[in-house]
N, C-alpha and C. Protein backbone atom coordinates (compact mmCIF):
# COMPACT_ATOMS: atom_id res chain seq x y z
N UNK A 1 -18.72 -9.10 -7.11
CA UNK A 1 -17.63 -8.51 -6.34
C UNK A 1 -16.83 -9.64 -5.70
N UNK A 2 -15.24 -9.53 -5.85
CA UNK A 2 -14.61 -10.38 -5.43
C UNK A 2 -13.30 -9.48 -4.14
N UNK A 3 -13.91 -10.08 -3.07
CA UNK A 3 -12.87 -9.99 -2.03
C UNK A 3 -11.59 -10.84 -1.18
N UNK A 4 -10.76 -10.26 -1.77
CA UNK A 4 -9.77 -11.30 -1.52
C UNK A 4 -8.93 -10.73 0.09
N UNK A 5 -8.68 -12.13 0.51
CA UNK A 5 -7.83 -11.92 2.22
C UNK A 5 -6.24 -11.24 1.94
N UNK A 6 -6.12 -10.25 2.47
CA UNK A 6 -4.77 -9.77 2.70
C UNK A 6 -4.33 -10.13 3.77
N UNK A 7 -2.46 -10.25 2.97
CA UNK A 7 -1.56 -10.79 3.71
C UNK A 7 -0.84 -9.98 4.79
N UNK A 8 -0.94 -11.19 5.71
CA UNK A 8 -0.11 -9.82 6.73
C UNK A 8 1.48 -10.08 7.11
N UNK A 9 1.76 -9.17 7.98
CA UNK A 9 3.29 -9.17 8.60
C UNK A 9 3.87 -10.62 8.43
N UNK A 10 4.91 -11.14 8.18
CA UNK A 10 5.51 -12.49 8.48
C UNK A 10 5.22 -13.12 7.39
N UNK A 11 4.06 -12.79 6.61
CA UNK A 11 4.07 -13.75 5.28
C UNK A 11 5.33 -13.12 4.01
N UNK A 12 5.81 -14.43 3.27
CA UNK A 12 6.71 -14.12 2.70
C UNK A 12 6.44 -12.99 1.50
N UNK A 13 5.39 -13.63 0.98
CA UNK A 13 5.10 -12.67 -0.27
C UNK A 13 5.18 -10.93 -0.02
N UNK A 14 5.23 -10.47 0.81
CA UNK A 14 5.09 -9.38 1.36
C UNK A 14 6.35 -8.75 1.38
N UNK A 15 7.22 -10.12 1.60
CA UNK A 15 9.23 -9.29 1.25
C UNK A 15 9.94 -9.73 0.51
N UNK A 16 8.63 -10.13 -0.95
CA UNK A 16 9.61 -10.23 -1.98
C UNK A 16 9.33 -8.80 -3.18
N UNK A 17 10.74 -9.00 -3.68
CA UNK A 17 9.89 -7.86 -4.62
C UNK A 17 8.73 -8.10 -5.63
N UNK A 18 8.34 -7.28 -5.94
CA UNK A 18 7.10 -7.89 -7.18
C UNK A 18 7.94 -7.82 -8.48
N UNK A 19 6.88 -8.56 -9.49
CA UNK A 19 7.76 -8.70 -10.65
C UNK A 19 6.90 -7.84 -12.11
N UNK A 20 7.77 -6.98 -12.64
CA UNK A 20 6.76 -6.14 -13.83
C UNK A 20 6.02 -7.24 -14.72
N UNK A 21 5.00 -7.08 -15.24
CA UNK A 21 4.07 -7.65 -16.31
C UNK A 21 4.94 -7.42 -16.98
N UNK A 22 5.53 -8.20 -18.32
CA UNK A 22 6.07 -8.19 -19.62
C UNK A 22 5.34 -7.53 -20.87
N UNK A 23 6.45 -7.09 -21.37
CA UNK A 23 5.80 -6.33 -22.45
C UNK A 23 6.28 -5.16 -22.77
N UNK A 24 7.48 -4.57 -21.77
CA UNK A 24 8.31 -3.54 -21.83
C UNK A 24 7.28 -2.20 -22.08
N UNK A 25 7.28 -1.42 -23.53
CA UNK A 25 6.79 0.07 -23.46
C UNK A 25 5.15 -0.48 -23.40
N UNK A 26 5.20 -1.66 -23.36
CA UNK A 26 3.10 -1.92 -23.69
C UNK A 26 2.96 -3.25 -23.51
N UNK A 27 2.55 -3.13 -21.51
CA UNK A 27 2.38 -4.38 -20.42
C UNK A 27 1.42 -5.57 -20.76
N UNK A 28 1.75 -6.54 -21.07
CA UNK A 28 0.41 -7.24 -21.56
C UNK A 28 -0.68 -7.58 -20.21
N UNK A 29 -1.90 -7.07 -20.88
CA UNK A 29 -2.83 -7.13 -19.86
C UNK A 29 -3.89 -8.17 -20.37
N UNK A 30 -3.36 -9.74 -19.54
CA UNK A 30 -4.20 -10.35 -19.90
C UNK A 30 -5.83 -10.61 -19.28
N UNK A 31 -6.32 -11.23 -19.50
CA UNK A 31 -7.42 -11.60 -18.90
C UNK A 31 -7.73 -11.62 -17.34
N UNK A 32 -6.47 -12.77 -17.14
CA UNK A 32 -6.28 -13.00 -15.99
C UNK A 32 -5.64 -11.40 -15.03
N UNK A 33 -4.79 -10.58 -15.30
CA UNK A 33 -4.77 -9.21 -14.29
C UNK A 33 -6.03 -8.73 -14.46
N UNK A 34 -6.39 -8.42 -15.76
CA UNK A 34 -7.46 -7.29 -15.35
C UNK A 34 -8.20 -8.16 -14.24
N UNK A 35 -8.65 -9.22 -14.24
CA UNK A 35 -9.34 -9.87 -12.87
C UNK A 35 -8.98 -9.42 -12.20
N UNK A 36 -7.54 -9.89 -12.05
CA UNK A 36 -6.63 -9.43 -10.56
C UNK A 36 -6.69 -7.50 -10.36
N UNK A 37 -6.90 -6.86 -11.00
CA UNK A 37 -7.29 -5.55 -10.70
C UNK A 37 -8.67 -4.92 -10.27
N UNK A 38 -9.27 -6.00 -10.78
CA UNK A 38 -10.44 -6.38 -10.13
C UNK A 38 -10.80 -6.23 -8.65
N UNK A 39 -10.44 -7.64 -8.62
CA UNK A 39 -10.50 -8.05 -7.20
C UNK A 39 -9.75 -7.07 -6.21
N UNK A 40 -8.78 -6.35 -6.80
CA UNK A 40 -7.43 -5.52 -6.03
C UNK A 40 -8.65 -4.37 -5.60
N UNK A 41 -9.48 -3.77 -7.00
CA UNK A 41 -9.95 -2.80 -6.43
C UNK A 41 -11.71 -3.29 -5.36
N UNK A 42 -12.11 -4.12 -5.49
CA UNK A 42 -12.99 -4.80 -4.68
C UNK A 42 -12.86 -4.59 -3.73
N UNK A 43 -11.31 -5.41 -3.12
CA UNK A 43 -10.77 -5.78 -2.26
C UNK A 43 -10.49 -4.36 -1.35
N UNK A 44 -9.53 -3.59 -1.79
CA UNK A 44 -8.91 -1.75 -1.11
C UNK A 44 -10.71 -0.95 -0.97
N UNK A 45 -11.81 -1.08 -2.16
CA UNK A 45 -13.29 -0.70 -1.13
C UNK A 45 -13.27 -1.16 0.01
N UNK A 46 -13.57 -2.38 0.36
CA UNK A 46 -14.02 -3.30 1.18
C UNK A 46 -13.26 -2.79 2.24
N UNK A 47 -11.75 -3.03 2.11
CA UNK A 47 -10.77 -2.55 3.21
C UNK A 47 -10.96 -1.24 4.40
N UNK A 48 -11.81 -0.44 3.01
CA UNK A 48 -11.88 0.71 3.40
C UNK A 48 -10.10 1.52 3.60
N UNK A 49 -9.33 1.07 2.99
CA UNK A 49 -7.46 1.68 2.57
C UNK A 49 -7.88 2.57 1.63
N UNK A 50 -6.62 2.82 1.55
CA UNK A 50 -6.02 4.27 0.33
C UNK A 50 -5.61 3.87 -0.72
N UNK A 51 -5.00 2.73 -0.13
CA UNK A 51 -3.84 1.62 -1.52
C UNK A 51 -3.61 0.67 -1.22
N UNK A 52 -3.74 -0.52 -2.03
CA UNK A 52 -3.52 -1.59 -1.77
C UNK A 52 -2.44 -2.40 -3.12
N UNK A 53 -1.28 -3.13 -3.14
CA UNK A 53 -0.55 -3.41 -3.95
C UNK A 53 -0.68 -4.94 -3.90
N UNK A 54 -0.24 -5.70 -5.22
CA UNK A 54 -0.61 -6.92 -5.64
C UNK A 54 -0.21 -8.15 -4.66
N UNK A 55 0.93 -7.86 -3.63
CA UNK A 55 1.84 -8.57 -3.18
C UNK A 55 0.71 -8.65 -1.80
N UNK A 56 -0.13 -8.05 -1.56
CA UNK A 56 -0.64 -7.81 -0.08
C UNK A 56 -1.90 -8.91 -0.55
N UNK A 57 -2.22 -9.30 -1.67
CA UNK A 57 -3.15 -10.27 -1.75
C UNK A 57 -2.51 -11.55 -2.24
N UNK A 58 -0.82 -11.49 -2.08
CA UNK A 58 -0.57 -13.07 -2.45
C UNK A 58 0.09 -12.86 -4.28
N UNK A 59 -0.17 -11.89 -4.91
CA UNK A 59 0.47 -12.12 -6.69
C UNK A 59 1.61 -11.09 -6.44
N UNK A 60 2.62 -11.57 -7.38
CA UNK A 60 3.80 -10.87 -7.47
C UNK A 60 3.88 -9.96 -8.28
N UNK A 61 2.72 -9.75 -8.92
CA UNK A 61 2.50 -8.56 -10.34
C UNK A 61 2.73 -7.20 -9.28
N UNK A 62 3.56 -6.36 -10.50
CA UNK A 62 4.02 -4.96 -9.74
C UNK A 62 2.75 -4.26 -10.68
N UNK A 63 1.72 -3.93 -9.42
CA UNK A 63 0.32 -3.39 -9.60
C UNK A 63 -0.03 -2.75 -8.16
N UNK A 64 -0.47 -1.74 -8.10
CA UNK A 64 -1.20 -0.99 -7.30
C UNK A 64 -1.94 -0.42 -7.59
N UNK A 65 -3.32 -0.46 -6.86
CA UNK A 65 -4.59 0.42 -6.76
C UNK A 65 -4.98 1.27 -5.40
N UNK A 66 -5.28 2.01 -5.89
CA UNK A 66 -5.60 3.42 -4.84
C UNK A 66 -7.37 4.13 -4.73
N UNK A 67 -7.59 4.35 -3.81
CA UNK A 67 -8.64 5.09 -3.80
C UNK A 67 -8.45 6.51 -2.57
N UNK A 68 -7.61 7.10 -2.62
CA UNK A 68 -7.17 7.99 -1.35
C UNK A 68 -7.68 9.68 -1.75
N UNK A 69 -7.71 9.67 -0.76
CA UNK A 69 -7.93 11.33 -0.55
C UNK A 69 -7.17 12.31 -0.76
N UNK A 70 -7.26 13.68 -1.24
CA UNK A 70 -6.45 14.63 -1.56
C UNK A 70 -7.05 15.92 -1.12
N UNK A 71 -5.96 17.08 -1.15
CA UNK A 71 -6.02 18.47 -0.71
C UNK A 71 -5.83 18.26 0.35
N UNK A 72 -5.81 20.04 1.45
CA UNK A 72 -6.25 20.36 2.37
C UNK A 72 -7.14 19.75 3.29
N UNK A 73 -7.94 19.94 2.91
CA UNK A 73 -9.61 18.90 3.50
C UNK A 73 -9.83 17.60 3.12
N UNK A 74 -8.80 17.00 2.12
CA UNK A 74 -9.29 15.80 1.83
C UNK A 74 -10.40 15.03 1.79
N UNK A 75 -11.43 16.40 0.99
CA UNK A 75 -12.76 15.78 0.40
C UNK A 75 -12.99 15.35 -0.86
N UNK A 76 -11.67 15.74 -1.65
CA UNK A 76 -11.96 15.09 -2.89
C UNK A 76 -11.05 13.82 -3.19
N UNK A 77 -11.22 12.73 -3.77
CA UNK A 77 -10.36 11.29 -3.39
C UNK A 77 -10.10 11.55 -5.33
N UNK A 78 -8.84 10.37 -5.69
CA UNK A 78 -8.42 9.96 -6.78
C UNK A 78 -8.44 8.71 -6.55
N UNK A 79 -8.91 8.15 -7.60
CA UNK A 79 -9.06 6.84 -7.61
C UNK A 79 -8.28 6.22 -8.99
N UNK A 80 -7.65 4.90 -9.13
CA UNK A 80 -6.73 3.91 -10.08
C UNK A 80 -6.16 3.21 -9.67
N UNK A 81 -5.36 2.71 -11.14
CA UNK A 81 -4.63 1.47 -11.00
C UNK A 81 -3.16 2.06 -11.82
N UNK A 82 -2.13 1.52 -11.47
CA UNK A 82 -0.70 2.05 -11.57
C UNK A 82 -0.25 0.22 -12.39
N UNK A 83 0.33 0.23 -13.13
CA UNK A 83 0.87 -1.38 -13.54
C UNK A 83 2.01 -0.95 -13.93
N UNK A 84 3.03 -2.06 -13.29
CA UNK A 84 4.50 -1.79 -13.44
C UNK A 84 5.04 -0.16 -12.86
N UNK A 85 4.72 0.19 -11.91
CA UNK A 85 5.17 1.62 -11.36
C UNK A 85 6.72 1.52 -11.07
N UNK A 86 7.43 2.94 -11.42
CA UNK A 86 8.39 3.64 -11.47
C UNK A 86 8.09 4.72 -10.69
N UNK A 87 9.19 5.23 -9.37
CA UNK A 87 9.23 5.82 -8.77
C UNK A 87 10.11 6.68 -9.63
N UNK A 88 9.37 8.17 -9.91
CA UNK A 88 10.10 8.84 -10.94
C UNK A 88 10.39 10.31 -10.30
N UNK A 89 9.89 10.51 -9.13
CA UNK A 89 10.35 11.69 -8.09
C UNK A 89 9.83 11.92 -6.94
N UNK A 90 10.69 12.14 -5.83
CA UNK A 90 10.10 12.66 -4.42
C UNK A 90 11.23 12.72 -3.73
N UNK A 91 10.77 14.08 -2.73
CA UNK A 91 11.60 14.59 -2.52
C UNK A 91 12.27 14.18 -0.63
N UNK A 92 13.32 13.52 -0.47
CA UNK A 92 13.27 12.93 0.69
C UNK A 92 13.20 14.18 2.01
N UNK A 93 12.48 13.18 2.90
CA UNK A 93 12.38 14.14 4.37
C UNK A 93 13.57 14.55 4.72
N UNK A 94 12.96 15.79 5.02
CA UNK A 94 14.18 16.71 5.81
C UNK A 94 14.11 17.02 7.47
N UNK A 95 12.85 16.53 7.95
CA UNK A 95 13.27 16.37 9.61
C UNK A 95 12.47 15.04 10.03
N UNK A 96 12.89 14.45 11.12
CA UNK A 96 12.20 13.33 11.92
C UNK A 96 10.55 13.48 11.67
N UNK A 97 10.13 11.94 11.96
CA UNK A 97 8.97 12.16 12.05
C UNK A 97 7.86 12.63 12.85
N UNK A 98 7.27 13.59 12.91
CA UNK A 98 6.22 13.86 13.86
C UNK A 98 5.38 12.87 14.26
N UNK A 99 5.03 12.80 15.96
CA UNK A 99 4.31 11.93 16.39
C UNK A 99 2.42 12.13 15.84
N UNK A 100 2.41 13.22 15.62
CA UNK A 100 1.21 13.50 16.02
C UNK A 100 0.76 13.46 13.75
N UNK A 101 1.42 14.23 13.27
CA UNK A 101 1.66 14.50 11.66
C UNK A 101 1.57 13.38 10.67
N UNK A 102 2.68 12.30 11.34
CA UNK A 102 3.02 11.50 10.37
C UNK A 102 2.56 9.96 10.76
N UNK A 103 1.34 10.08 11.32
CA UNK A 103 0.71 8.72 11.64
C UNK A 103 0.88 7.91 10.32
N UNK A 104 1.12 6.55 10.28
CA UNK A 104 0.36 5.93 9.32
C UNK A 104 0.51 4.60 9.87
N UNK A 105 -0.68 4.00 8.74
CA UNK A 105 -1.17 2.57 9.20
C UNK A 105 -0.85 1.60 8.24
N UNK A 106 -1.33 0.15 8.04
CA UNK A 106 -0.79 -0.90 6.52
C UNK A 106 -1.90 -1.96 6.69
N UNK A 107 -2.87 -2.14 5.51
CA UNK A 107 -3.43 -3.42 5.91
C UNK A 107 -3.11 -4.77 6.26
N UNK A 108 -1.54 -4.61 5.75
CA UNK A 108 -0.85 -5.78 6.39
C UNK A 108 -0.17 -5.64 7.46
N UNK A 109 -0.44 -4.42 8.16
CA UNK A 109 0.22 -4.55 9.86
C UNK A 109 -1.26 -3.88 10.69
N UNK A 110 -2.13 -5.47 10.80
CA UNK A 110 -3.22 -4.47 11.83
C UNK A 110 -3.43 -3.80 12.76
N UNK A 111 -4.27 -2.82 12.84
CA UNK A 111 -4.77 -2.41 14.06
C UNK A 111 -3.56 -1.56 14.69
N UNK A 112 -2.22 -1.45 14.25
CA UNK A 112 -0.89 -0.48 14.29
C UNK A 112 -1.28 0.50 13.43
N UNK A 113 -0.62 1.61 14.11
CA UNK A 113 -0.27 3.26 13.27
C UNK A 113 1.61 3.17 13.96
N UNK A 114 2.22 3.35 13.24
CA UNK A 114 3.71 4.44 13.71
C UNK A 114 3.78 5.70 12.45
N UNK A 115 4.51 6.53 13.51
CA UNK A 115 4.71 7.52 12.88
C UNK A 115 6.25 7.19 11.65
N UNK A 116 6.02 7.75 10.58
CA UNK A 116 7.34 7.89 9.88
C UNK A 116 7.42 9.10 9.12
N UNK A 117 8.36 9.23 8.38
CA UNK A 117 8.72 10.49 7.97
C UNK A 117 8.66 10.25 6.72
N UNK A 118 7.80 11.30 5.84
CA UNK A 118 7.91 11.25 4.25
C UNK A 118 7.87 11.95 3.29
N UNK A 119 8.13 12.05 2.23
CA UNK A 119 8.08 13.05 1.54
C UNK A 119 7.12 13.92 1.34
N UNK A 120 6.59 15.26 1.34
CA UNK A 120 5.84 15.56 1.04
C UNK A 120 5.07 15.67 -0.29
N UNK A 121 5.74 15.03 -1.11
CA UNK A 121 5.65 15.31 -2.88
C UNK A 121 5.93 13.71 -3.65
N UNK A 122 4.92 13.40 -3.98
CA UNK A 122 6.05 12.30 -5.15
C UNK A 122 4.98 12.20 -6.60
N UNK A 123 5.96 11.15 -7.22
CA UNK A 123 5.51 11.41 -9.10
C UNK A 123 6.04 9.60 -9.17
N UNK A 124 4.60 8.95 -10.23
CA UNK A 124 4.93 7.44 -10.16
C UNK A 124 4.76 7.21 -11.45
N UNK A 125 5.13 6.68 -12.27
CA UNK A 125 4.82 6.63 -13.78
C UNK A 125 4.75 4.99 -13.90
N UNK A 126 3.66 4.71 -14.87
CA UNK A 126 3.39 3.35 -15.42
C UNK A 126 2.55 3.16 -16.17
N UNK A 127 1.58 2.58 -16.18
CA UNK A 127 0.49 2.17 -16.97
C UNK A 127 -1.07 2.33 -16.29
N UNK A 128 -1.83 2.42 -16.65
CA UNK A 128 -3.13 2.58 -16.62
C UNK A 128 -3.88 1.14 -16.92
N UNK A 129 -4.89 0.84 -16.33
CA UNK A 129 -5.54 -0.61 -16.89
C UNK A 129 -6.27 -0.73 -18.19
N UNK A 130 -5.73 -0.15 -19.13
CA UNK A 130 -6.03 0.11 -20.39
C UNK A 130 -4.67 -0.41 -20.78
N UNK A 131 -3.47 -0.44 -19.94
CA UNK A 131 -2.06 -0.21 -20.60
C UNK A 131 -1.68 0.58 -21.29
N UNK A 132 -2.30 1.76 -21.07
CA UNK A 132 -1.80 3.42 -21.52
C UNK A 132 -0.89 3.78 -20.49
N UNK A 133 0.68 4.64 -20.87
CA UNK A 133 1.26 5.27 -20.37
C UNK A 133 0.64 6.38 -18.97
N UNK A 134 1.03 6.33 -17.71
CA UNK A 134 0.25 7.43 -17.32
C UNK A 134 1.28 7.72 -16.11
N UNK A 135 1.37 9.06 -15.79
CA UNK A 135 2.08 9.68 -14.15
C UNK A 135 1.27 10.15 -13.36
N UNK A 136 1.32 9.90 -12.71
CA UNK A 136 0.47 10.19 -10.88
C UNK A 136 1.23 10.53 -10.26
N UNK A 137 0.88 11.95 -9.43
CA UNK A 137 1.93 12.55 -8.94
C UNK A 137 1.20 12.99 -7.84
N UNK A 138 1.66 13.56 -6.79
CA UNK A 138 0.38 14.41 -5.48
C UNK A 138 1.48 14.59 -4.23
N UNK A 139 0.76 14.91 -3.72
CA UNK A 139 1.52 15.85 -2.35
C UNK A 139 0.56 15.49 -1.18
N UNK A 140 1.40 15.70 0.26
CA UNK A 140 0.21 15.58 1.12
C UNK A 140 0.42 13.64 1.36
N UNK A 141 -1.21 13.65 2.00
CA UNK A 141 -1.69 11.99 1.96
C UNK A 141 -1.04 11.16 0.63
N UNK A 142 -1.47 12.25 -0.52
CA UNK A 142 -1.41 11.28 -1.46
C UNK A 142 0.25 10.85 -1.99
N UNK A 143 0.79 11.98 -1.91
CA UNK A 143 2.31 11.74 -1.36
C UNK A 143 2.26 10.50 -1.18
N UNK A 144 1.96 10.16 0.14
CA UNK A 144 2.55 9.41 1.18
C UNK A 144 1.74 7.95 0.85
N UNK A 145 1.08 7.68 0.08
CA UNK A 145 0.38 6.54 -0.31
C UNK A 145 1.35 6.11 -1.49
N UNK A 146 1.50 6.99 -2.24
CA UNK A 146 2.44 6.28 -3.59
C UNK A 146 3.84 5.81 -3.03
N UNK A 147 4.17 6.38 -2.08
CA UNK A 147 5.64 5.94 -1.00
C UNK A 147 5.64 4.65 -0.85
N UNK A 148 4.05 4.42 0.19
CA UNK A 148 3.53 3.38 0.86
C UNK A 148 3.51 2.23 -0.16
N UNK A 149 2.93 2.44 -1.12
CA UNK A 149 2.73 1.27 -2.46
C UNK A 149 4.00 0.90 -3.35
N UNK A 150 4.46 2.19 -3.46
CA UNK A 150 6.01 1.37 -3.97
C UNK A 150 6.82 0.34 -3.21
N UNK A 151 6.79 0.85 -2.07
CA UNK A 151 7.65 0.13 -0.88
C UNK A 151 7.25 -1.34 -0.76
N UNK A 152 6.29 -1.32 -0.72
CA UNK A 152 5.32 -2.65 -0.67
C UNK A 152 5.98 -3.33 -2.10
N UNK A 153 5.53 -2.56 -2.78
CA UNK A 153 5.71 -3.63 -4.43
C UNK A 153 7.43 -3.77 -4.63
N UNK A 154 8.42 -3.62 -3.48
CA UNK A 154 9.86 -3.53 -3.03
C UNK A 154 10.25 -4.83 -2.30
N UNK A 155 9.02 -5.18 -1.76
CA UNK A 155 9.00 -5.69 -0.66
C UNK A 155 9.39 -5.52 0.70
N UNK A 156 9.15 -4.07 0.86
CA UNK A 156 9.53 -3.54 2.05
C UNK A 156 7.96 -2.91 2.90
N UNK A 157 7.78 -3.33 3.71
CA UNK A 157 6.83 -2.75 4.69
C UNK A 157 7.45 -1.68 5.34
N UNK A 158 6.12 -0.57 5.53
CA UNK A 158 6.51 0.86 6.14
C UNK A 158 7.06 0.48 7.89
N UNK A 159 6.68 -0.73 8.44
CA UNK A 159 7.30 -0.61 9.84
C UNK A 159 8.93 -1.41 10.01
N UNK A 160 9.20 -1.54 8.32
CA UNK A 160 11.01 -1.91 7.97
C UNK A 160 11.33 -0.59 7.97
N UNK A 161 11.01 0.48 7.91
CA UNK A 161 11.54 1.86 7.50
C UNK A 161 11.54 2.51 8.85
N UNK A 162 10.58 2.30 9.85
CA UNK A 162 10.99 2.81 10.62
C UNK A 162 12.22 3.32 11.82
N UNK A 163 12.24 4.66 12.26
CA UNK A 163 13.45 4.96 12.99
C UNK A 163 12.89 4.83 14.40
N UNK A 164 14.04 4.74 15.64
CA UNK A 164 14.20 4.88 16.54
C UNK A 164 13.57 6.01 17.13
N UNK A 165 12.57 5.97 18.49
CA UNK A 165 12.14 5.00 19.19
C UNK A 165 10.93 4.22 18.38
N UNK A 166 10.84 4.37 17.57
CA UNK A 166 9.48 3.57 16.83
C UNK A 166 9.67 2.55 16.42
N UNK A 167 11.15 2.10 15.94
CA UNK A 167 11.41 0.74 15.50
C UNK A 167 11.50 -0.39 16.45
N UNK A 168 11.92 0.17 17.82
CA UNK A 168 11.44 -0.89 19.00
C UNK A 168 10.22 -0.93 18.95
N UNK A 169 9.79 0.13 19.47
CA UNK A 169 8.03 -0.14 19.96
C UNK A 169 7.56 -0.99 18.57
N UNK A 170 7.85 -0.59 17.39
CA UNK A 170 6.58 -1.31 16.76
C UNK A 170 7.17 -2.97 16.73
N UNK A 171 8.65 -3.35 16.81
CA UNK A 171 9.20 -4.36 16.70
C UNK A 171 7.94 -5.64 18.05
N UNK A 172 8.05 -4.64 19.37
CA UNK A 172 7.24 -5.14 20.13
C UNK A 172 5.82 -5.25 19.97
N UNK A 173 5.22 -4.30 19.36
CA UNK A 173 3.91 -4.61 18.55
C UNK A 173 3.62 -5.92 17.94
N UNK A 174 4.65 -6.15 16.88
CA UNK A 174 4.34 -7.32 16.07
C UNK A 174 4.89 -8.29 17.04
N UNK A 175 5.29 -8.59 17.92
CA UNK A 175 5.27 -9.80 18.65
C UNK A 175 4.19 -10.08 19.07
N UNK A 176 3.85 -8.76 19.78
CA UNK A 176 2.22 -9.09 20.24
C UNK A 176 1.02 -9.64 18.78
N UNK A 177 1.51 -8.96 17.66
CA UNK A 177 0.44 -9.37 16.43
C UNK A 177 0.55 -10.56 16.53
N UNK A 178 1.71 -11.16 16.62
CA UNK A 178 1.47 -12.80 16.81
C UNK A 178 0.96 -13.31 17.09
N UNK A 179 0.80 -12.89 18.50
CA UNK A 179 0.17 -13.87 19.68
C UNK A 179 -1.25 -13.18 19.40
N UNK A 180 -1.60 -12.10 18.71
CA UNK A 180 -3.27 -11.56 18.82
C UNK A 180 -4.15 -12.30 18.24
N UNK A 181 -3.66 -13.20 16.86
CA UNK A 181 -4.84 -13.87 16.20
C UNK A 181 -4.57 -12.82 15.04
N UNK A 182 -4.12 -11.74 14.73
CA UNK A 182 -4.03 -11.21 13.20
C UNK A 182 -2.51 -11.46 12.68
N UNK A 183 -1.85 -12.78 13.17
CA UNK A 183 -0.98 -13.28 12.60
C UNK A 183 -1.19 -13.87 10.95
N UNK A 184 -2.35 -13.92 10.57
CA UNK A 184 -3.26 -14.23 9.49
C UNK A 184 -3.48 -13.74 8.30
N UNK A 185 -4.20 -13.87 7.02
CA UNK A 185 -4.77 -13.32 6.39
C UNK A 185 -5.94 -12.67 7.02
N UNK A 186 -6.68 -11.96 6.82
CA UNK A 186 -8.00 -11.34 7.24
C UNK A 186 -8.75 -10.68 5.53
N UNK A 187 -9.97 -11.12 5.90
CA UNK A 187 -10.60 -10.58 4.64
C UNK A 187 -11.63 -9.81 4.95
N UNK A 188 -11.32 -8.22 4.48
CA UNK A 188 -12.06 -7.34 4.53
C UNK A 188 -13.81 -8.17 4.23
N UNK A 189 -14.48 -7.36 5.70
CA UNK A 189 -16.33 -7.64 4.59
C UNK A 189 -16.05 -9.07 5.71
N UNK A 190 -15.53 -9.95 5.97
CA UNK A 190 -15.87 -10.72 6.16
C UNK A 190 -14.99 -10.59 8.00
N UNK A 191 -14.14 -10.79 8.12
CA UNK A 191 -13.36 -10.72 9.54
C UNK A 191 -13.74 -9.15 10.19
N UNK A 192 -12.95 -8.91 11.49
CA UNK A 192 -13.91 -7.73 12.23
C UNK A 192 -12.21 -6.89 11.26
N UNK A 193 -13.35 -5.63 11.29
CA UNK A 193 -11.83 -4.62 10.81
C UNK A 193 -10.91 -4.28 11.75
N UNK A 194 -9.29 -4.45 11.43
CA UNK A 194 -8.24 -4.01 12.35
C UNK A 194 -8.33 -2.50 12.36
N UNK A 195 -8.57 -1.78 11.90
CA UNK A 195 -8.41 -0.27 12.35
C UNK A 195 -9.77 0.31 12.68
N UNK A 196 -11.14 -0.69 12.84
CA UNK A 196 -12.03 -0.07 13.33
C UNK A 196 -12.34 0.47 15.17
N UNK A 197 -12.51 1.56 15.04
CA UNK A 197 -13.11 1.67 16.56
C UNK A 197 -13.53 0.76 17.73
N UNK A 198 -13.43 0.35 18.48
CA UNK A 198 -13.38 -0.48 19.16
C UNK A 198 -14.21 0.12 20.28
C-alpha cells in the first residue's frame, strides 16, 4: 500500500488544470498511471474522503477516484476510477446554499466545511482503469462529489466557488490555515486527521 501526501490550499498544482492522458477514444494506460491509480485509491482509503483527483497528490493526469456513499441512508457506497472525465450533465442550483444541507469539506482545505450550493444530479463520462468507456451518474452526495472532482481536475477548489457571506469567512479561514501548520502537504495514516474529532 502506497500513501501519498495531499496537496493543500496555496499549492500551485491545485490551480492548474489537469491534462487528459493521450490516446483520444482509447487513453493509454501505462504502467506508470495504473500505479498512480493505485496509490490515488490507497491514498482517498487512508483519507477516509469520497474523492480524491490526481492534482491533490501533485500529477496533472485528469483522473479521479471515489469511494462515496449513496441513497437516502447512505449505506451503500460506489467505488472507481473516472480517466479523462467529461462533465456530460447537471443540473445547476436553483436556490442559495443551505447552512445546515449543503456542508462540504476538501482534503485540500483542512479541518474547513462551507456550505455551497449544488446540483442535485450529475452524469461524468470517461474511462474506467481498464480504459473502457464508462458514465457515472448519481444524485444526492454523490452528485455533489463528481462536482467536487471535476472542479478540482479544473483547477478550481470548492472554497473558489463560494458565495457571500461564506466567501469572506472562509477567505479568513485560510489565513488562519496558514498560520495553523496545515499550510502543508499532510499524509493520510501518517499526520493527525484534519476532519477528525477533536
Amino acid at each position: 500500500m502506497t500513501v501519498l501526501p495531499i496537496r493543500v490550499v496555496g499549492d500551485p498544482v491545485l490551480h492548474a488544470p489537469t491534462v487528459p492522458l493521450p490516446g483520444g477514444d482509447r487513453p493509454e494506460l501505462t504502467d506508470a498511471t495504473r500505479q498512480l491509480i493505485a496509490d490515488m485509491v490507497d491514498t482517498l482509503r487512508e483519507s477516509r474522503g469520497v474523492g480524491l483527483s490526481a492534482n491533490q497528490i501533485g500529477s496533472s493526469a485528469r483522473i479521479f477516484v471515489y469511494d462515496c456513499p449513496e441513497g437516502v441512508e447512505r449505506t451503500e457506497r460506489r467505488r472507481g476510477v473516472v480517466v479523462n472525465p467529461v462533465m456530460v450533465g447537471s443540473e445547476a442550483p436553483t436556490e442559495p446554499p443551505d447552512e445546515d444541507r449543503d456542508q462540504e469539506g476538501c482534503l485540500s482545505v483542512p479541518g474547513f466545511m462551507f456550505p455551497i450550493a449544488r446540483s442535485d444530479w450529475a452524469r461524468v463520462r470517461g474511462f474506467d482503469g481498464d480504459g473502457r468507456p464508462v458514465v457515472v451518474e448519481g444524485r444526492s452526495v454523490f452528485a455533489r462529489m463528481l462536482q467536487h472532482e471535476m472542479a478540482h481536475l479544473d483547477g478550481i477548489l470548492y472554497v473558489d466557488q463560494l458565495v457571500e457571506p461564506y466567501a469572506t469567512v472562509a477567505n479568513q479561514a485560510l489565513k488562519a490555515l496558514a498560520t495553523s501548520g496545515w499550510a502543508k502537504p499532510w499524509t493520510p495514516g501518517v499526520d493527525p486527521h484534519p476532519f477528525a474529532p477533536s
